[in-house]
C-alpha atoms as a PDB file:
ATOM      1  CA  UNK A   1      92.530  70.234 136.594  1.00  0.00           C
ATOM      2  CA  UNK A   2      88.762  69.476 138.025  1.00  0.00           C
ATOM      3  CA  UNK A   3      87.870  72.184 140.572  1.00  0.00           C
ATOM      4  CA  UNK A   4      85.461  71.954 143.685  1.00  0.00           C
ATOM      5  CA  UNK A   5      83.687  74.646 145.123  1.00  0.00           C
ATOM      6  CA  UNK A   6      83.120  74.404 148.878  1.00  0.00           C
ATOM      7  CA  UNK A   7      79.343  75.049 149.728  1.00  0.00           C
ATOM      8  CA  UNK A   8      78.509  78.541 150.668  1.00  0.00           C
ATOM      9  CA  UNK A   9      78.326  77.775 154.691  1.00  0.00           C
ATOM     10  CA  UNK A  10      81.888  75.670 154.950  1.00  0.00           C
ATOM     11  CA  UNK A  11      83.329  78.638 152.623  1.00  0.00           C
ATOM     12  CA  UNK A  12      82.599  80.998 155.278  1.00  0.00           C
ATOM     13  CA  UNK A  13      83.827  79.243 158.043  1.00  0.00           C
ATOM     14  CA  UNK A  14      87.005  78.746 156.127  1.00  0.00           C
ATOM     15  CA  UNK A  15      87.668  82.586 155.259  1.00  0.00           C
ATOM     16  CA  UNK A  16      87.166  83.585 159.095  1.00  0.00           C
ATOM     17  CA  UNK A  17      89.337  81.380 160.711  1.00  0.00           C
ATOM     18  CA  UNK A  18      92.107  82.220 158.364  1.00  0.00           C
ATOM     19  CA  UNK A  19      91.370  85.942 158.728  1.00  0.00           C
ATOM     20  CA  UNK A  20      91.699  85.340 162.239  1.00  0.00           C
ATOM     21  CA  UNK A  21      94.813  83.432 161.942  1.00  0.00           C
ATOM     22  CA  UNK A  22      96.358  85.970 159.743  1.00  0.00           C
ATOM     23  CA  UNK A  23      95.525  88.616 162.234  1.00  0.00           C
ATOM     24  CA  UNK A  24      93.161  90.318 159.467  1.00  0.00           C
ATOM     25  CA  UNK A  25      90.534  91.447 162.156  1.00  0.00           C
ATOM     26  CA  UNK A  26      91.081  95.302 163.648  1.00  0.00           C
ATOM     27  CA  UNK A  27      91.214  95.851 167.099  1.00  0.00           C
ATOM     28  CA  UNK A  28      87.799  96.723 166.727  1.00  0.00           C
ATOM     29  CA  UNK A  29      86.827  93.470 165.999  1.00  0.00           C
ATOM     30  CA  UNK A  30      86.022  94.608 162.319  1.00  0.00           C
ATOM     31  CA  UNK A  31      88.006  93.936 159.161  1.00  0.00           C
ATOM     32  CA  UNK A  32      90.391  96.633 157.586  1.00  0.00           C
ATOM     33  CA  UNK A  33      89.159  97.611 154.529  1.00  0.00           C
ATOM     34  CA  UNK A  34      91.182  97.731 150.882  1.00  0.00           C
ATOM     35  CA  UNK A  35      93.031 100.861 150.131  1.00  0.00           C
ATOM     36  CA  UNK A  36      90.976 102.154 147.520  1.00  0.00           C
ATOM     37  CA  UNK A  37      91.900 102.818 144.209  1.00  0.00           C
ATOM     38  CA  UNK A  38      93.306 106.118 143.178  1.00  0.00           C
ATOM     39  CA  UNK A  39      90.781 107.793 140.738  1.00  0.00           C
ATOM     40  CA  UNK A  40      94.169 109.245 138.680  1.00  0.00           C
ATOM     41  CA  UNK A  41      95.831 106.145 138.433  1.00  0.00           C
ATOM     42  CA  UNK A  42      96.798 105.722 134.813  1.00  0.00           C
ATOM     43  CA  UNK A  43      95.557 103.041 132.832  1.00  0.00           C
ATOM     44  CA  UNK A  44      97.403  99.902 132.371  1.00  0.00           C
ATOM     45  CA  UNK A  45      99.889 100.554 128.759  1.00  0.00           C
ATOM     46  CA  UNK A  46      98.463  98.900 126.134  1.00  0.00           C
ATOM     47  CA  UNK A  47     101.329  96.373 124.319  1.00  0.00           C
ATOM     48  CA  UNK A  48     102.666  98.408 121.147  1.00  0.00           C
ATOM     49  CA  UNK A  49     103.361  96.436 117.991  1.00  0.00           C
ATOM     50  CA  UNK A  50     106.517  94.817 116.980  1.00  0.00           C
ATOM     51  CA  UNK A  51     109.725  96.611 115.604  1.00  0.00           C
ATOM     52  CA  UNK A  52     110.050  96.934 111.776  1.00  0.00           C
ATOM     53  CA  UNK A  53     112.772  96.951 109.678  1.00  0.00           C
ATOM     54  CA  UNK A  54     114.863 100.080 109.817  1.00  0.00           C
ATOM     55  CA  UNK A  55     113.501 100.638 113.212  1.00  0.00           C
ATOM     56  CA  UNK A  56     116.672 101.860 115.771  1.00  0.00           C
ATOM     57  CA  UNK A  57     116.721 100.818 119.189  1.00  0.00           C
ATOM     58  CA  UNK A  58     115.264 103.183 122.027  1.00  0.00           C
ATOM     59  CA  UNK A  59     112.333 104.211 119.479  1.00  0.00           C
ATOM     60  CA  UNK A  60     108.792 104.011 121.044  1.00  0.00           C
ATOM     61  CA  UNK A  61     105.673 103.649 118.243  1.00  0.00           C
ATOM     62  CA  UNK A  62     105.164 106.849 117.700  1.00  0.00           C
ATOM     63  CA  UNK A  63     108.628 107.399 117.000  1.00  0.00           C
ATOM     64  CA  UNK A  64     108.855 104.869 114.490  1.00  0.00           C
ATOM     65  CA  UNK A  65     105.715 105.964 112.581  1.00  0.00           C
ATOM     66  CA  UNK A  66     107.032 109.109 112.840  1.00  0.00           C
ATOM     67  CA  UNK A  67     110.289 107.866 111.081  1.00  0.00           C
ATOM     68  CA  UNK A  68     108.467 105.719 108.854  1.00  0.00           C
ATOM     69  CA  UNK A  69     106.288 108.793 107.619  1.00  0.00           C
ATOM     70  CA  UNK A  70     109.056 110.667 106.960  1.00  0.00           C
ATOM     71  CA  UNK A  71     111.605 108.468 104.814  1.00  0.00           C
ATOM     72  CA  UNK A  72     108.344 107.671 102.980  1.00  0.00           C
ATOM     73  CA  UNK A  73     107.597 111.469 102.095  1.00  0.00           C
ATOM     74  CA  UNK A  74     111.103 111.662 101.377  1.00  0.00           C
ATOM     75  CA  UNK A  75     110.418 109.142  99.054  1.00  0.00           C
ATOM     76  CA  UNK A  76     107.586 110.582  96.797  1.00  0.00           C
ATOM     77  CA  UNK A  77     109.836 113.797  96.923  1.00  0.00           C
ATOM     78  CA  UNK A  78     112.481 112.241  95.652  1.00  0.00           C
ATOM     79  CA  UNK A  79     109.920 110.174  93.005  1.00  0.00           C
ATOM     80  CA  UNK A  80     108.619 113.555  92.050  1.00  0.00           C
ATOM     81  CA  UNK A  81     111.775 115.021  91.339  1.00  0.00           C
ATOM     82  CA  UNK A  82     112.464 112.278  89.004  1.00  0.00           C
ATOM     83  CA  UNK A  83     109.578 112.860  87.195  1.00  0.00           C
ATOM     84  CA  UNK A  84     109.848 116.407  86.565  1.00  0.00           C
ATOM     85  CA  UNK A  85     113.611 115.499  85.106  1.00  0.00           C
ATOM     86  CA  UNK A  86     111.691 113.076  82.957  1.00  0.00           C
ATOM     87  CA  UNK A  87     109.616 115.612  81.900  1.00  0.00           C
ATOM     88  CA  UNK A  88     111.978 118.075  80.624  1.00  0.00           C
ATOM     89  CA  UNK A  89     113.296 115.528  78.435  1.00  0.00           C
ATOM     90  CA  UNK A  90     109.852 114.518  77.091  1.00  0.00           C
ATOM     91  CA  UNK A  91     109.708 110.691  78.967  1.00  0.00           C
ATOM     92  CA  UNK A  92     106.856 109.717  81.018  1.00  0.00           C
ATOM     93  CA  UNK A  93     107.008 107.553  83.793  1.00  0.00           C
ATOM     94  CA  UNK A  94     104.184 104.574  83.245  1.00  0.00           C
ATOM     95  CA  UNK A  95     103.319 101.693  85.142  1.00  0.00           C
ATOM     96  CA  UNK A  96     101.991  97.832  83.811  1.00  0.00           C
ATOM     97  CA  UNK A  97      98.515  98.713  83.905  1.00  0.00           C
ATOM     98  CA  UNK A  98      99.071 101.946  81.547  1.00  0.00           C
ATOM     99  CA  UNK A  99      99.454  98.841  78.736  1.00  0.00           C
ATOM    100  CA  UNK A 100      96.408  97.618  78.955  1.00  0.00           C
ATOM    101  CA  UNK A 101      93.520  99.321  76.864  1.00  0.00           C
ATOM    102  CA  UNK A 102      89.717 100.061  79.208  1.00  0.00           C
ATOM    103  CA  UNK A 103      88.142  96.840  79.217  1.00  0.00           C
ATOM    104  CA  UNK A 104      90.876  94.162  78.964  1.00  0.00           C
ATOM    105  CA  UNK A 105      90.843  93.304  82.740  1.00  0.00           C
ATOM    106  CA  UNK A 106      87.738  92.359  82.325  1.00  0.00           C
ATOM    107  CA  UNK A 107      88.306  90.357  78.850  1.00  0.00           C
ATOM    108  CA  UNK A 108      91.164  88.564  80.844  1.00  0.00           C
ATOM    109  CA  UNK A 109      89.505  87.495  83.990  1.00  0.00           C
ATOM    110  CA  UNK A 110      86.654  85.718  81.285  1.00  0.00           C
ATOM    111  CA  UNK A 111      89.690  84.448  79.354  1.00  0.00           C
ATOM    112  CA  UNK A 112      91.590  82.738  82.784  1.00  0.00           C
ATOM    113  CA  UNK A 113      87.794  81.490  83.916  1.00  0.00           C
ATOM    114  CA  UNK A 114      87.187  80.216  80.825  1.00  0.00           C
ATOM    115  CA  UNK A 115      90.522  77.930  81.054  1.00  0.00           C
ATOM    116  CA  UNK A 116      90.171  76.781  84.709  1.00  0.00           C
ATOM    117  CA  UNK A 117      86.472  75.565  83.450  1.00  0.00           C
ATOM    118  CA  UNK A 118      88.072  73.807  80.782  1.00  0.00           C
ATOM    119  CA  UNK A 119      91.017  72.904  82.945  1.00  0.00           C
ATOM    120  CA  UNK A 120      88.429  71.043  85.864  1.00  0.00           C
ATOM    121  CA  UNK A 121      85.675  69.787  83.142  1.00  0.00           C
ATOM    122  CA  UNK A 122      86.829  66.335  84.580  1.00  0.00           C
ATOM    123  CA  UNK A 123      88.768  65.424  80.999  1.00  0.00           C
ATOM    124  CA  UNK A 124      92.144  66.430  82.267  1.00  0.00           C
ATOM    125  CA  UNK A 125      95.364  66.645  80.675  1.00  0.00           C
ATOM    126  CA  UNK A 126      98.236  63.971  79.935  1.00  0.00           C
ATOM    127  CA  UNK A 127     101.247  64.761  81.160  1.00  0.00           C
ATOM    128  CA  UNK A 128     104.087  65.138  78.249  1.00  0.00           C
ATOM    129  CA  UNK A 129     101.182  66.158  76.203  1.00  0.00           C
ATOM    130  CA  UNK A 130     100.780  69.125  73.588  1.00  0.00           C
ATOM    131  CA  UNK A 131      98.555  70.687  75.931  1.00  0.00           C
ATOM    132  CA  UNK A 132     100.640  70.086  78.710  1.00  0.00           C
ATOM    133  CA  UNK A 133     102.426  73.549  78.624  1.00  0.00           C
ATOM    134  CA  UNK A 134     102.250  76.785  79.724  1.00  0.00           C
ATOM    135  CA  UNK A 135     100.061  78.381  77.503  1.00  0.00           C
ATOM    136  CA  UNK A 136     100.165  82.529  77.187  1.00  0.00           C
ATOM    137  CA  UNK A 137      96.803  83.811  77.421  1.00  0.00           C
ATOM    138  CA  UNK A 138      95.959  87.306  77.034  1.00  0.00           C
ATOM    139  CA  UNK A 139      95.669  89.569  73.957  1.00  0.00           C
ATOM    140  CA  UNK A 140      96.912  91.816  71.599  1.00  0.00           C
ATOM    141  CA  UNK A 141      95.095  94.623  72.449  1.00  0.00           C
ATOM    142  CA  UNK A 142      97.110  97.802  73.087  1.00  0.00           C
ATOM    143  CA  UNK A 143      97.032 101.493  73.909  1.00  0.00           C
ATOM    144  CA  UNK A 144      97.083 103.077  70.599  1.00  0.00           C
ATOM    145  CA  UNK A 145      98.110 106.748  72.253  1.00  0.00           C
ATOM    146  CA  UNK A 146     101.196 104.964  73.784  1.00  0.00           C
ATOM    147  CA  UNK A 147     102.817 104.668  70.272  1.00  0.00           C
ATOM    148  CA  UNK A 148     106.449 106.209  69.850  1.00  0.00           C
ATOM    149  CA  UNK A 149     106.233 107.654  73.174  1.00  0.00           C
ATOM    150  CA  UNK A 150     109.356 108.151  75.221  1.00  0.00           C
ATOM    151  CA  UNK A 151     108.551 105.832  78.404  1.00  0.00           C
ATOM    152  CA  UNK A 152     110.124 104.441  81.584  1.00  0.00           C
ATOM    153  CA  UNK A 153     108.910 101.685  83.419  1.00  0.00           C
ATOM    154  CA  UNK A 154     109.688  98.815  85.722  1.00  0.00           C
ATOM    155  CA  UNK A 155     110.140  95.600  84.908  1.00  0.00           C
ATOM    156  CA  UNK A 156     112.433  92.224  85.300  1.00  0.00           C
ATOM    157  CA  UNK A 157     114.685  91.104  81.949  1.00  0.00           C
ATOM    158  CA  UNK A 158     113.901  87.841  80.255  1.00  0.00           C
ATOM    159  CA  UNK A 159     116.426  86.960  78.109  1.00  0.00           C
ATOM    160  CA  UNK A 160     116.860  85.133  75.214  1.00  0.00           C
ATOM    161  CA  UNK A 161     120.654  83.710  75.472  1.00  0.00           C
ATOM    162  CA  UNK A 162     122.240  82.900  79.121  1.00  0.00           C
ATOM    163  CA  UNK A 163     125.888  83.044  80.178  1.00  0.00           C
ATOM    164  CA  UNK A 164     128.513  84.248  82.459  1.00  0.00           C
ATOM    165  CA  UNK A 165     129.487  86.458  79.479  1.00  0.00           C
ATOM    166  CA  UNK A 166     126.612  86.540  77.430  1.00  0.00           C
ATOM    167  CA  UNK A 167     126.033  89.962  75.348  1.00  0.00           C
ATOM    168  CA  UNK A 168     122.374  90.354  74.693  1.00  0.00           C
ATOM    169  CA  UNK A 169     121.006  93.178  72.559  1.00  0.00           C
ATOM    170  CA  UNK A 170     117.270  91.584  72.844  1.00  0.00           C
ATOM    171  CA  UNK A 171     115.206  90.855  75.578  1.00  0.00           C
ATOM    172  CA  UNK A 172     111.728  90.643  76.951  1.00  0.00           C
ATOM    173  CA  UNK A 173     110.638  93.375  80.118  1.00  0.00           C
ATOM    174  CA  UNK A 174     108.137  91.657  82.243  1.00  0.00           C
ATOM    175  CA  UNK A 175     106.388  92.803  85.397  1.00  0.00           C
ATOM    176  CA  UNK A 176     106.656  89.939  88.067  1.00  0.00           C
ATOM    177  CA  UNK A 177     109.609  87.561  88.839  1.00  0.00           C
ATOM    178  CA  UNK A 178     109.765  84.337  86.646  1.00  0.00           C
ATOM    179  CA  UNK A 179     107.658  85.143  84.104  1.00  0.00           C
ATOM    180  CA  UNK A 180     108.449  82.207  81.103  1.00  0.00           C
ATOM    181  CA  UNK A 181     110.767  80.381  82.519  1.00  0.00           C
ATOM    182  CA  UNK A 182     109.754  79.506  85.862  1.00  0.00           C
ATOM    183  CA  UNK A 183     106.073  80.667  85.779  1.00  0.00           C
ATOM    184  CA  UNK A 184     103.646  81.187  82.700  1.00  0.00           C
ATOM    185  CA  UNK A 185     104.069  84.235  80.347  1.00  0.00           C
ATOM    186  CA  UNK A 186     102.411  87.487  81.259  1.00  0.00           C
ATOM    187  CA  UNK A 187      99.702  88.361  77.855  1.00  0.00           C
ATOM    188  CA  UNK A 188     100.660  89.914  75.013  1.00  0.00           C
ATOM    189  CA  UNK A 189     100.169  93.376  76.179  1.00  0.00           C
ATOM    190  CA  UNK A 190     101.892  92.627  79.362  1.00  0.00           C
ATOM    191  CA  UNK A 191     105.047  91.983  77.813  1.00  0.00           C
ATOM    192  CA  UNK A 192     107.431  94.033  76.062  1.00  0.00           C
ATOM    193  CA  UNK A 193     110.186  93.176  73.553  1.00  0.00           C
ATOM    194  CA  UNK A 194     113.389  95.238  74.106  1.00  0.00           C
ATOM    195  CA  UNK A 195     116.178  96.117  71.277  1.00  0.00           C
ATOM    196  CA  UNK A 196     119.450  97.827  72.249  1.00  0.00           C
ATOM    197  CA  UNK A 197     122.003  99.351  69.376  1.00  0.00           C
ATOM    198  CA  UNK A 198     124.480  98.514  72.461  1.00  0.00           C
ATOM    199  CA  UNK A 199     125.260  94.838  74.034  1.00  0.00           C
ATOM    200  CA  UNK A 200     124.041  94.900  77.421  1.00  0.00           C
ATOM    201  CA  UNK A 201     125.471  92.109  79.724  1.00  0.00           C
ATOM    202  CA  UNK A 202     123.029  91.081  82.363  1.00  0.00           C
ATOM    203  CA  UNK A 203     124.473  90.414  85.989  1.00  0.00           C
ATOM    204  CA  UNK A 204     121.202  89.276  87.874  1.00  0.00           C
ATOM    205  CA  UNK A 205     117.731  88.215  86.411  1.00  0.00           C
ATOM    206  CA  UNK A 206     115.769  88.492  90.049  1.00  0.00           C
ATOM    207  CA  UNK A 207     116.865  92.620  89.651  1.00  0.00           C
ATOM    208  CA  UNK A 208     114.351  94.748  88.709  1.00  0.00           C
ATOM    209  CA  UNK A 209     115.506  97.239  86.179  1.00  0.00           C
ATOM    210  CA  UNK A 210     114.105 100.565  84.739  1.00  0.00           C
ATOM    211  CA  UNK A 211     113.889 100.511  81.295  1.00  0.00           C
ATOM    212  CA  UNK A 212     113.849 103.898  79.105  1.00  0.00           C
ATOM    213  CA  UNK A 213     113.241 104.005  75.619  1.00  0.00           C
ATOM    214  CA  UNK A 214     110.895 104.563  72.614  1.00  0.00           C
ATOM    215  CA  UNK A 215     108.046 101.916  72.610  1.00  0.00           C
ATOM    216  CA  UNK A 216     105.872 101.210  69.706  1.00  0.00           C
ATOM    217  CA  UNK A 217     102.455  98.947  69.214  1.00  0.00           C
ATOM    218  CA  UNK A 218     104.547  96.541  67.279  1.00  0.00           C
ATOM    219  CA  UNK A 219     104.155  92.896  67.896  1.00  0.00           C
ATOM    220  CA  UNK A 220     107.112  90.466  67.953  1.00  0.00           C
ATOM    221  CA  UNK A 221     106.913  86.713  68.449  1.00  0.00           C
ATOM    222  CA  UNK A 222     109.442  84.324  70.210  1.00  0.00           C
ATOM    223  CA  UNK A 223     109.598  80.925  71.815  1.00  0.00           C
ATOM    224  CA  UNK A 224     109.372  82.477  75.319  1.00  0.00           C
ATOM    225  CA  UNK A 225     106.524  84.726  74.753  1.00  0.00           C
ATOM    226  CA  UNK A 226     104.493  86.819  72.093  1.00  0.00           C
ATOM    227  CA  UNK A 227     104.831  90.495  72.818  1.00  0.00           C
ATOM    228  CA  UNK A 228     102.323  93.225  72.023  1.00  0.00           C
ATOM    229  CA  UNK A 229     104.583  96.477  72.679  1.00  0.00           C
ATOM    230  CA  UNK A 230     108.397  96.674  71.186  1.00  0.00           C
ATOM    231  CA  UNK A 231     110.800  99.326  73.389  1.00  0.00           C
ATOM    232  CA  UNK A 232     114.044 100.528  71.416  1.00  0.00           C
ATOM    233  CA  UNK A 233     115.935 101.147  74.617  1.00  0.00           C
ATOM    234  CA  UNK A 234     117.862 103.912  75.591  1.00  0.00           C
ATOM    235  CA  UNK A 235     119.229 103.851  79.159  1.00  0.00           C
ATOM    236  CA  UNK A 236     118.479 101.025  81.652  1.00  0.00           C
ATOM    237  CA  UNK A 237     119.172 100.869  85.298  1.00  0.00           C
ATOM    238  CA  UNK A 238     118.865  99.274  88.824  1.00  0.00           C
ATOM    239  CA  UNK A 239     115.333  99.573  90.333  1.00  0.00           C
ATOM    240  CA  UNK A 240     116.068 100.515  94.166  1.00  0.00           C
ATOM    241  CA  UNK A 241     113.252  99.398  96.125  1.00  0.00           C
END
Protein backbone atom coordinates (compact mmCIF):
# COMPACT_ATOMS: atom_id res chain seq x y z
CA UNK A 1 0.00 0.00 0.00
CA UNK A 2 1.04 3.77 -1.23
CA UNK A 3 2.06 5.81 1.84
CA UNK A 4 1.81 9.70 2.42
CA UNK A 5 3.88 11.60 4.55
CA UNK A 6 2.22 14.63 6.16
CA UNK A 7 4.45 17.82 5.68
CA UNK A 8 6.72 18.61 8.50
CA UNK A 9 4.37 21.61 10.01
CA UNK A 10 0.79 19.52 9.90
CA UNK A 11 2.98 16.50 11.45
CA UNK A 12 3.63 18.54 14.37
CA UNK A 13 0.43 19.80 14.99
CA UNK A 14 -0.83 16.28 14.79
CA UNK A 15 1.67 14.71 17.48
CA UNK A 16 0.73 17.58 20.10
CA UNK A 17 -2.76 17.43 20.12
CA UNK A 18 -2.71 13.73 20.54
CA UNK A 19 -0.06 14.02 23.27
CA UNK A 20 -2.36 16.28 24.82
CA UNK A 21 -5.28 14.10 24.40
CA UNK A 22 -3.49 11.16 25.72
CA UNK A 23 -2.52 13.12 28.74
CA UNK A 24 1.33 12.68 27.65
CA UNK A 25 2.29 16.25 28.95
CA UNK A 26 3.71 16.39 32.87
CA UNK A 27 2.29 18.60 35.18
CA UNK A 28 5.05 20.66 34.35
CA UNK A 29 3.89 21.28 31.13
CA UNK A 30 6.90 19.17 29.72
CA UNK A 31 6.84 15.67 28.27
CA UNK A 32 7.94 12.53 30.37
CA UNK A 33 10.79 11.17 29.01
CA UNK A 34 11.45 7.20 27.91
CA UNK A 35 12.74 4.96 30.57
CA UNK A 36 16.06 4.46 29.38
CA UNK A 37 17.56 1.43 28.46
CA UNK A 38 19.35 -0.72 30.93
CA UNK A 39 23.11 -0.81 29.93
CA UNK A 40 23.05 -4.84 31.21
CA UNK A 41 20.20 -5.79 29.37
CA UNK A 42 21.13 -8.91 27.47
CA UNK A 43 21.11 -9.04 23.92
CA UNK A 44 18.23 -10.27 22.00
CA UNK A 45 18.95 -14.61 21.50
CA UNK A 46 20.01 -15.19 18.31
CA UNK A 47 17.59 -18.15 16.51
CA UNK A 48 19.66 -21.55 16.86
CA UNK A 49 19.52 -23.97 13.94
CA UNK A 50 17.12 -26.70 13.37
CA UNK A 51 17.05 -30.17 15.20
CA UNK A 52 18.94 -33.08 13.52
CA UNK A 53 18.37 -36.47 13.44
CA UNK A 54 19.07 -38.27 16.67
CA UNK A 55 18.57 -35.04 18.39
CA UNK A 56 16.23 -35.70 21.88
CA UNK A 57 13.86 -33.24 22.94
CA UNK A 58 14.85 -30.56 25.70
CA UNK A 59 18.49 -30.36 24.00
CA UNK A 60 19.69 -26.73 23.35
CA UNK A 61 22.67 -26.39 20.40
CA UNK A 62 25.29 -26.81 22.33
CA UNK A 63 23.94 -29.84 23.68
CA UNK A 64 23.41 -31.40 20.52
CA UNK A 65 26.90 -30.62 19.14
CA UNK A 66 28.01 -31.79 22.15
CA UNK A 67 26.15 -35.16 21.50
CA UNK A 68 26.94 -35.12 18.00
CA UNK A 69 30.80 -34.81 18.83
CA UNK A 70 30.69 -37.49 20.94
CA UNK A 71 28.83 -40.50 19.10
CA UNK A 72 31.14 -39.33 16.28
CA UNK A 73 34.45 -39.90 18.40
CA UNK A 74 32.86 -42.92 19.48
CA UNK A 75 32.78 -43.70 16.08
CA UNK A 76 36.48 -43.43 14.89
CA UNK A 77 37.15 -45.37 18.24
CA UNK A 78 35.21 -47.92 17.38
CA UNK A 79 36.70 -47.65 13.43
CA UNK A 80 40.10 -47.82 14.99
CA UNK A 81 39.53 -50.76 16.91
CA UNK A 82 38.50 -52.50 13.84
CA UNK A 83 41.46 -51.76 12.22
CA UNK A 84 43.89 -52.85 14.67
CA UNK A 85 41.80 -56.42 14.63
CA UNK A 86 42.43 -56.21 10.92
CA UNK A 87 45.80 -55.79 11.49
CA UNK A 88 46.61 -58.68 13.56
CA UNK A 89 45.27 -60.79 10.96
CA UNK A 90 47.31 -59.13 8.18
CA UNK A 91 44.02 -57.24 6.23
CA UNK A 92 44.08 -53.66 5.52
CA UNK A 93 41.24 -51.58 5.42
CA UNK A 94 41.26 -49.55 1.81
CA UNK A 95 39.00 -47.25 0.32
CA UNK A 96 37.95 -46.71 -3.81
CA UNK A 97 40.53 -44.29 -4.41
CA UNK A 98 43.43 -46.73 -3.01
CA UNK A 99 42.58 -48.53 -6.72
CA UNK A 100 43.49 -46.05 -8.68
CA UNK A 101 47.31 -45.65 -9.60
CA UNK A 102 48.88 -41.42 -9.23
CA UNK A 103 47.74 -39.87 -12.25
CA UNK A 104 44.53 -41.65 -13.38
CA UNK A 105 42.15 -38.91 -12.02
CA UNK A 106 43.58 -36.86 -14.13
CA UNK A 107 43.66 -39.39 -17.28
CA UNK A 108 39.85 -39.82 -16.49
CA UNK A 109 38.60 -36.33 -16.24
CA UNK A 110 40.47 -35.93 -20.11
CA UNK A 111 38.81 -39.26 -20.96
CA UNK A 112 34.91 -38.03 -19.69
CA UNK A 113 35.80 -34.38 -21.47
CA UNK A 114 36.85 -35.91 -24.31
CA UNK A 115 33.30 -37.83 -24.66
CA UNK A 116 30.98 -34.91 -23.70
CA UNK A 117 33.00 -32.98 -26.69
CA UNK A 118 32.23 -35.73 -28.84
CA UNK A 119 28.86 -36.22 -27.25
CA UNK A 120 27.76 -32.12 -28.08
CA UNK A 121 29.91 -31.87 -31.52
CA UNK A 122 26.31 -31.25 -32.93
CA UNK A 123 26.34 -34.98 -34.80
CA UNK A 124 24.37 -36.65 -32.08
CA UNK A 125 23.38 -40.07 -31.55
CA UNK A 126 20.33 -42.27 -32.89
CA UNK A 127 18.46 -43.68 -30.50
CA UNK A 128 18.45 -47.76 -30.69
CA UNK A 129 21.82 -47.23 -32.12
CA UNK A 130 25.24 -49.13 -31.43
CA UNK A 131 26.41 -46.14 -29.83
CA UNK A 132 23.44 -45.63 -28.01
CA UNK A 133 24.65 -47.42 -24.77
CA UNK A 134 26.29 -46.96 -21.80
CA UNK A 135 29.69 -47.14 -22.61
CA UNK A 136 32.45 -47.97 -19.60
CA UNK A 137 35.14 -45.58 -19.78
CA UNK A 138 38.08 -45.70 -17.67
CA UNK A 139 41.20 -47.91 -17.71
CA UNK A 140 43.07 -50.72 -16.81
CA UNK A 141 45.53 -49.20 -14.92
CA UNK A 142 46.06 -50.62 -11.41
CA UNK A 143 48.08 -50.48 -8.21
CA UNK A 144 50.68 -53.00 -8.77
CA UNK A 145 51.62 -53.07 -4.72
CA UNK A 146 47.91 -53.99 -4.08
CA UNK A 147 48.48 -57.52 -5.57
CA UNK A 148 47.53 -60.61 -3.26
CA UNK A 149 46.96 -58.35 -0.47
CA UNK A 150 44.43 -59.23 2.18
CA UNK A 151 41.86 -56.16 1.82
CA UNK A 152 38.48 -54.91 3.07
CA UNK A 153 36.53 -52.42 1.51
CA UNK A 154 33.10 -51.02 0.87
CA UNK A 155 31.17 -51.48 -1.83
CA UNK A 156 27.46 -52.40 -3.30
CA UNK A 157 27.05 -56.17 -5.09
CA UNK A 158 26.25 -56.35 -8.76
CA UNK A 159 25.24 -59.51 -9.62
CA UNK A 160 25.23 -61.58 -12.38
CA UNK A 161 21.95 -63.92 -11.88
CA UNK A 162 18.71 -62.43 -9.94
CA UNK A 163 16.13 -64.32 -7.89
CA UNK A 164 14.24 -64.78 -4.77
CA UNK A 165 16.54 -67.82 -4.32
CA UNK A 166 19.29 -67.19 -6.45
CA UNK A 167 22.85 -68.66 -5.19
CA UNK A 168 25.58 -66.55 -6.63
CA UNK A 169 29.24 -67.41 -6.16
CA UNK A 170 30.29 -64.34 -8.62
CA UNK A 171 29.70 -60.89 -8.49
CA UNK A 172 30.95 -57.44 -9.23
CA UNK A 173 31.79 -54.84 -5.88
CA UNK A 174 31.13 -51.37 -6.99
CA UNK A 175 31.35 -48.10 -5.10
CA UNK A 176 28.05 -46.08 -5.73
CA UNK A 177 24.40 -47.34 -6.00
CA UNK A 178 23.31 -48.54 -9.55
CA UNK A 179 26.32 -48.89 -11.10
CA UNK A 180 25.44 -51.14 -14.62
CA UNK A 181 22.20 -51.58 -14.37
CA UNK A 182 20.60 -48.44 -13.62
CA UNK A 183 23.56 -46.02 -14.18
CA UNK A 184 26.84 -46.48 -16.35
CA UNK A 185 29.69 -48.80 -15.15
CA UNK A 186 32.31 -47.42 -12.83
CA UNK A 187 36.14 -47.94 -15.02
CA UNK A 188 37.96 -50.79 -15.00
CA UNK A 189 39.90 -50.09 -11.95
CA UNK A 190 36.85 -49.03 -10.16
CA UNK A 191 35.33 -52.26 -10.28
CA UNK A 192 36.09 -55.43 -8.77
CA UNK A 193 35.15 -59.01 -9.72
CA UNK A 194 34.31 -61.19 -6.65
CA UNK A 195 34.61 -65.24 -6.45
CA UNK A 196 33.30 -67.13 -3.40
CA UNK A 197 34.18 -71.12 -2.82
CA UNK A 198 30.67 -70.66 -0.86
CA UNK A 199 27.08 -69.65 -2.50
CA UNK A 200 26.18 -66.45 -1.11
CA UNK A 201 22.42 -65.52 -1.44
CA UNK A 202 21.91 -61.83 -1.73
CA UNK A 203 18.85 -60.27 0.25
CA UNK A 204 19.13 -56.49 -0.84
CA UNK A 205 21.21 -54.89 -3.73
CA UNK A 206 20.77 -51.02 -2.32
CA UNK A 207 22.97 -52.62 1.00
CA UNK A 208 26.28 -51.75 1.15
CA UNK A 209 28.43 -54.64 2.12
CA UNK A 210 32.10 -55.07 3.33
CA UNK A 211 33.88 -57.28 1.37
CA UNK A 212 37.15 -59.20 2.74
CA UNK A 213 39.28 -61.19 0.73
CA UNK A 214 42.50 -61.66 -1.35
CA UNK A 215 42.48 -59.28 -4.43
CA UNK A 216 44.73 -59.64 -7.33
CA UNK A 217 45.54 -57.24 -10.60
CA UNK A 218 43.70 -59.75 -12.66
CA UNK A 219 41.30 -58.57 -15.23
CA UNK A 220 37.96 -60.32 -15.92
CA UNK A 221 35.43 -59.35 -18.57
CA UNK A 222 31.54 -59.63 -18.47
CA UNK A 223 28.48 -58.19 -20.12
CA UNK A 224 27.89 -55.82 -17.16
CA UNK A 225 31.30 -54.47 -16.84
CA UNK A 226 35.14 -55.13 -17.45
CA UNK A 227 36.95 -55.35 -14.16
CA UNK A 228 40.57 -54.47 -13.47
CA UNK A 229 41.00 -56.05 -9.81
CA UNK A 230 39.61 -59.83 -9.02
CA UNK A 231 38.81 -60.37 -4.92
CA UNK A 232 38.63 -64.20 -3.85
CA UNK A 233 36.35 -63.42 -0.95
CA UNK A 234 36.51 -64.49 2.39
CA UNK A 235 33.92 -63.00 4.77
CA UNK A 236 31.32 -60.38 3.68
CA UNK A 237 29.03 -58.34 5.78
CA UNK A 238 26.46 -55.48 6.34
CA UNK A 239 28.00 -51.96 6.04
CA UNK A 240 26.30 -49.97 9.08
CA UNK A 241 26.28 -46.47 8.22
Amino acid sequence: MKTTSLPGFAFATVAFAFAAACGGASSSGTAEAAPAKPANEAPPETKSEGPKVGDKIGQNAAERAAARAEAAKKRAEEQARKDAELAARGVKRIGWEDLMPEGEEERLAQMYQAQMAMLYSGAGIAEGSAADTAVQIGTFNTVKELNGKKIRIPGYTVPFEYGADAQIKEFLLVPYFGACIHAPPPPPNQTVFVMSEKPIKMKDLAQAVWIEGTIHTQTQESELADAAYTITLTAIEEYTY
